[in-house]
N, C-alpha and C. Protein backbone atom coordinates (compact mmCIF):
# COMPACT_ATOMS: atom_id res chain seq x y z
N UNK A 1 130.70 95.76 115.44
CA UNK A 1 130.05 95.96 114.15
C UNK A 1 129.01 94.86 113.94
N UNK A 2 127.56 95.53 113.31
CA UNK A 2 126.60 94.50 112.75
C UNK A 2 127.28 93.49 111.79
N UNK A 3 126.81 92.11 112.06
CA UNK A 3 126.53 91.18 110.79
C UNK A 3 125.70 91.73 109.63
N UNK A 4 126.72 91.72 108.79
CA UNK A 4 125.90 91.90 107.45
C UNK A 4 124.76 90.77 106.92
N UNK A 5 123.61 91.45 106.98
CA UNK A 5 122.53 91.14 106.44
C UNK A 5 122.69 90.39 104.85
N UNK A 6 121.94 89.59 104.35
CA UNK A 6 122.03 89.06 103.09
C UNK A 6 120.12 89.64 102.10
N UNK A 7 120.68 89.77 100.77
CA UNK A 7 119.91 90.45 100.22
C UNK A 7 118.55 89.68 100.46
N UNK A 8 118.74 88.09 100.46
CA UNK A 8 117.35 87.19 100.73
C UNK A 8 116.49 87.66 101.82
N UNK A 9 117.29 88.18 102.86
CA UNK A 9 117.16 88.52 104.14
C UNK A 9 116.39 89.33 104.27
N UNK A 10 117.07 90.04 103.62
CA UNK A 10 116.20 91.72 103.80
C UNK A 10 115.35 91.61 102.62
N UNK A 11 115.13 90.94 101.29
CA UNK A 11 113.67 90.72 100.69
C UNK A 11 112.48 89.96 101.80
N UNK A 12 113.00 89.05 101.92
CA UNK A 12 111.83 87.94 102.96
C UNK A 12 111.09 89.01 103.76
N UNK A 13 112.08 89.79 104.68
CA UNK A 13 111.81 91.08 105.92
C UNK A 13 110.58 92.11 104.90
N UNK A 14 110.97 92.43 104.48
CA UNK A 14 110.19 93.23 103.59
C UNK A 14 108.71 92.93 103.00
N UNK A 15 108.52 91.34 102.92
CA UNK A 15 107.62 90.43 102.12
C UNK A 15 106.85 90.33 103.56
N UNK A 16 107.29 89.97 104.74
CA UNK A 16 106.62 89.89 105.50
C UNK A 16 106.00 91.18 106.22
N UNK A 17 106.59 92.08 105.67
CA UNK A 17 105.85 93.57 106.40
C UNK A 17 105.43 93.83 105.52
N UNK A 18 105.01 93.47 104.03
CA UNK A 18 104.02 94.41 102.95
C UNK A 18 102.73 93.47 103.48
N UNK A 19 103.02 91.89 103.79
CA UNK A 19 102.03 90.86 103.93
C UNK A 19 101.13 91.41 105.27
N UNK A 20 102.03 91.47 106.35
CA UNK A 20 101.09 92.23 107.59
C UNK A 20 100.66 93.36 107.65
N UNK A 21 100.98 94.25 106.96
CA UNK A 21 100.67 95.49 106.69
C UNK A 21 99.21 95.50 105.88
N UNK A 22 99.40 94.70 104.72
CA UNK A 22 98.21 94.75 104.01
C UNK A 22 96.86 94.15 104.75
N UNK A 23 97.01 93.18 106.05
CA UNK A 23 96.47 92.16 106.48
C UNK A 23 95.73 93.68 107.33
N UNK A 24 96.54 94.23 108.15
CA UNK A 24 96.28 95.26 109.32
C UNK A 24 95.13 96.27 108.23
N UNK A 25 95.81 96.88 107.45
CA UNK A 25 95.48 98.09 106.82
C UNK A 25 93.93 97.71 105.81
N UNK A 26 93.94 96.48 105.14
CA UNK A 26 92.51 95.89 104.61
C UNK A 26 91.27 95.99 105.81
N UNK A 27 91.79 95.10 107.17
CA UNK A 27 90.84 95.15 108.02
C UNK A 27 90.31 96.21 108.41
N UNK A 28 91.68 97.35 108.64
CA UNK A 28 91.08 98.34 109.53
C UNK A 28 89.78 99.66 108.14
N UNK A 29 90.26 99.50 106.71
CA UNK A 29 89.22 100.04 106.11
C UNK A 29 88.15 98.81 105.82
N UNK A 30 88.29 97.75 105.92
CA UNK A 30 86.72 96.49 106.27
C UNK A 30 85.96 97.06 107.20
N UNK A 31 86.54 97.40 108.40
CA UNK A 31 85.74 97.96 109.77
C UNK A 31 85.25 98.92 109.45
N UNK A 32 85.99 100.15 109.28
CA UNK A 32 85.62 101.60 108.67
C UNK A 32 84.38 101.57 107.85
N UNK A 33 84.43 100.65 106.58
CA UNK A 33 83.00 100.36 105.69
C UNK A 33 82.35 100.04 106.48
N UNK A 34 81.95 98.98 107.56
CA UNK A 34 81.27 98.45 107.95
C UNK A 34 80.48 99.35 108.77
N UNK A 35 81.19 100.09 109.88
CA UNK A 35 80.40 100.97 110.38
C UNK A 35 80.16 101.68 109.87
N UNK A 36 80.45 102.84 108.84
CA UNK A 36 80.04 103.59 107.88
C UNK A 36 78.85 103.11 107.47
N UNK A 37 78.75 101.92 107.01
CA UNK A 37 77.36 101.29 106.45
C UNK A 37 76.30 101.17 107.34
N UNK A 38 76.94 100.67 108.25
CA UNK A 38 75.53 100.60 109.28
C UNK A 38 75.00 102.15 110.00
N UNK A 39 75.93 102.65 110.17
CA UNK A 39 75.12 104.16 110.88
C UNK A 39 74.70 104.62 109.68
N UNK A 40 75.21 105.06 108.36
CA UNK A 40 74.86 106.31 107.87
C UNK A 40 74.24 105.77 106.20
N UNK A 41 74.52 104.32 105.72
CA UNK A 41 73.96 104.42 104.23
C UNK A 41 73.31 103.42 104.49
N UNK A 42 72.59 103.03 105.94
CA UNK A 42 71.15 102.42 106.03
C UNK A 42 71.95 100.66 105.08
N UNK A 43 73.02 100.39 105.92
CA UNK A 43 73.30 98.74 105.49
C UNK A 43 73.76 98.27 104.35
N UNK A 44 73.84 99.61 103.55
CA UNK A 44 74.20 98.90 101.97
C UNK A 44 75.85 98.58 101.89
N UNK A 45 75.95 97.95 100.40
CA UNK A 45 76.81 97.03 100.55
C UNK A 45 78.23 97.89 100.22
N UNK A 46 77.92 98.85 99.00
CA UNK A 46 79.42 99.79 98.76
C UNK A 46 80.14 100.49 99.92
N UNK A 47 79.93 100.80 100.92
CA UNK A 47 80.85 101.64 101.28
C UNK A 47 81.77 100.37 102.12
N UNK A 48 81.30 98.68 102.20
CA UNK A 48 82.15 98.24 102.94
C UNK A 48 83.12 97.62 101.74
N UNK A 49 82.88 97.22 100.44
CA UNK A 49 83.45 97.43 99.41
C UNK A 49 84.79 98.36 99.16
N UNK A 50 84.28 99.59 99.63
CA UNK A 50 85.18 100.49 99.54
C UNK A 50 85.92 100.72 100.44
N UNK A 51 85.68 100.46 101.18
CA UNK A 51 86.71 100.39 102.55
C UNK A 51 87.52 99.65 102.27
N UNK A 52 87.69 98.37 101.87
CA UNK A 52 88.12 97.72 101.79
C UNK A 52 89.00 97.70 100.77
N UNK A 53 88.71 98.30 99.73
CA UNK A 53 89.23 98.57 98.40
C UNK A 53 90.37 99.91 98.66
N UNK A 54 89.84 100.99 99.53
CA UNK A 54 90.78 101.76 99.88
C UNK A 54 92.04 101.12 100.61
N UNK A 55 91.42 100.41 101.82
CA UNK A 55 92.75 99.66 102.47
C UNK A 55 93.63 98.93 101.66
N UNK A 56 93.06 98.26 100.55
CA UNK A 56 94.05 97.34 99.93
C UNK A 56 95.38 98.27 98.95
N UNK A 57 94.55 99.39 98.64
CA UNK A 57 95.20 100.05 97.90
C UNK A 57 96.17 101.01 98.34
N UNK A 58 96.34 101.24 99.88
CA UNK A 58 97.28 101.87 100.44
C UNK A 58 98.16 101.09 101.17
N UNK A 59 97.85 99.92 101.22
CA UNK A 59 99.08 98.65 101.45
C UNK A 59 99.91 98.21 100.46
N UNK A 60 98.82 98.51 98.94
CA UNK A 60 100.17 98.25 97.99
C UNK A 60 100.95 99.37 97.44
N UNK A 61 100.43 100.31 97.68
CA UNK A 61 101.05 101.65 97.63
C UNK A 61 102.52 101.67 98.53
N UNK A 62 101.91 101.72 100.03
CA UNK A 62 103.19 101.47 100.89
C UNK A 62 104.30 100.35 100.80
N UNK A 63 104.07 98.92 100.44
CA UNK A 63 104.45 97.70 99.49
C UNK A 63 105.49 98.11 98.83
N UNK A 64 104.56 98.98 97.74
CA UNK A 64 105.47 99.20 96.35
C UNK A 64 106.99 100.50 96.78
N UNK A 65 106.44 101.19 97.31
CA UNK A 65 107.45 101.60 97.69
C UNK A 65 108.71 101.72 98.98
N UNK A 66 108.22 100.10 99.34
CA UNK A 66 109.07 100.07 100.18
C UNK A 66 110.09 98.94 99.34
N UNK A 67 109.42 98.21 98.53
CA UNK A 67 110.33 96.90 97.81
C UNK A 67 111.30 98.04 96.90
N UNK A 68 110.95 99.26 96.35
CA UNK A 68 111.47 100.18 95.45
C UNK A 68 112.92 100.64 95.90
N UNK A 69 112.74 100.58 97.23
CA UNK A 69 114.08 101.37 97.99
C UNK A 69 115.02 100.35 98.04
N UNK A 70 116.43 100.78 98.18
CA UNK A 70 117.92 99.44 98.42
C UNK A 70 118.63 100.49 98.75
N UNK A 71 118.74 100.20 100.00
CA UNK A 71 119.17 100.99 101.37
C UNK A 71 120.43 100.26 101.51
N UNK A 72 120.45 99.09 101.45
CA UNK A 72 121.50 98.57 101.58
C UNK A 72 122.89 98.60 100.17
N UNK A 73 122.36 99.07 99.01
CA UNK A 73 123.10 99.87 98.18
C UNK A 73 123.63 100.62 98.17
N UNK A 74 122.68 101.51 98.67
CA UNK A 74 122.86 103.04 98.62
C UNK A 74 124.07 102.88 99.97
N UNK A 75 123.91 102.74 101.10
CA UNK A 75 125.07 102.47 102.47
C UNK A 75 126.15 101.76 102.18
N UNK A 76 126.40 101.06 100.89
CA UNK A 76 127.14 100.68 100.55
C UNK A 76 128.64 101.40 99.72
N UNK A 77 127.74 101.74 98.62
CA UNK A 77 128.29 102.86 97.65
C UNK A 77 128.75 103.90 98.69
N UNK A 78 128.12 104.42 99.50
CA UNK A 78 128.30 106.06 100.70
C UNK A 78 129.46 105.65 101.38
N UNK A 79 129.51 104.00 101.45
CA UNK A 79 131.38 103.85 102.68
C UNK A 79 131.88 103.89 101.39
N UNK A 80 131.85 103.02 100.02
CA UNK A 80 133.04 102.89 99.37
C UNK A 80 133.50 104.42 99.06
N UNK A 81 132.64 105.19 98.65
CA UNK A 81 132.97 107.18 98.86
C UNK A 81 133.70 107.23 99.47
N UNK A 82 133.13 107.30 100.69
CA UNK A 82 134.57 107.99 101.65
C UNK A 82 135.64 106.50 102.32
N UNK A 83 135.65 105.77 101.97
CA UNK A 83 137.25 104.95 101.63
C UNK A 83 137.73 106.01 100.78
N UNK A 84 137.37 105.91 99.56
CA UNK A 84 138.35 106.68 98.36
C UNK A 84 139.20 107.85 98.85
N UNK A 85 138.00 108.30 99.55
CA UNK A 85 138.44 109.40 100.02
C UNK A 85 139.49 110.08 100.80
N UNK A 86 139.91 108.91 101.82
CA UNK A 86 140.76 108.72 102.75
C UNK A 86 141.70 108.31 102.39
């Protein structure tokens, strides 16, 4: 049987994958604007703006609902169930 994890544990885990996530997911719509800007709106400055603004906003999207979930609750409550049960 696994070592049980501690709740700090699995916040920190979590903090560090909304942190790299957002890091990955900002850049990759930074890039997206960037080339967008240069082939097709002749260099201007919004669409790398927006790239960027999109990426940030689907990192805290994904973020928010990953801090939302307690998995480790929910697996908790589901054995004490079926103890009772037995």
């Amino acid at each position: 049987m696994s070592k049980p994890v501690s709740s700090e544990q699995s916040l920190n885990y979590k903090w560090d994958v909304c942190l790299s996530n957002m890091f990955v997911q900002s850049t990759v719509g930074l890039g997206i604007g960037i080339i967008s800007s240069a082939i097709m709106f002749r260099r201007a400055a919004w669409p790398v703006w927006g790239g960027l603004g999109f990426g940030l906003g689907k990192a805290y999207a994904d973020c928010n609902a990953k801090l939302r979930t307690f998995p480790s609750i929910h697996q908790e409550l589901q054995s004490n169930k079926t103890e009772e049960k037995k």
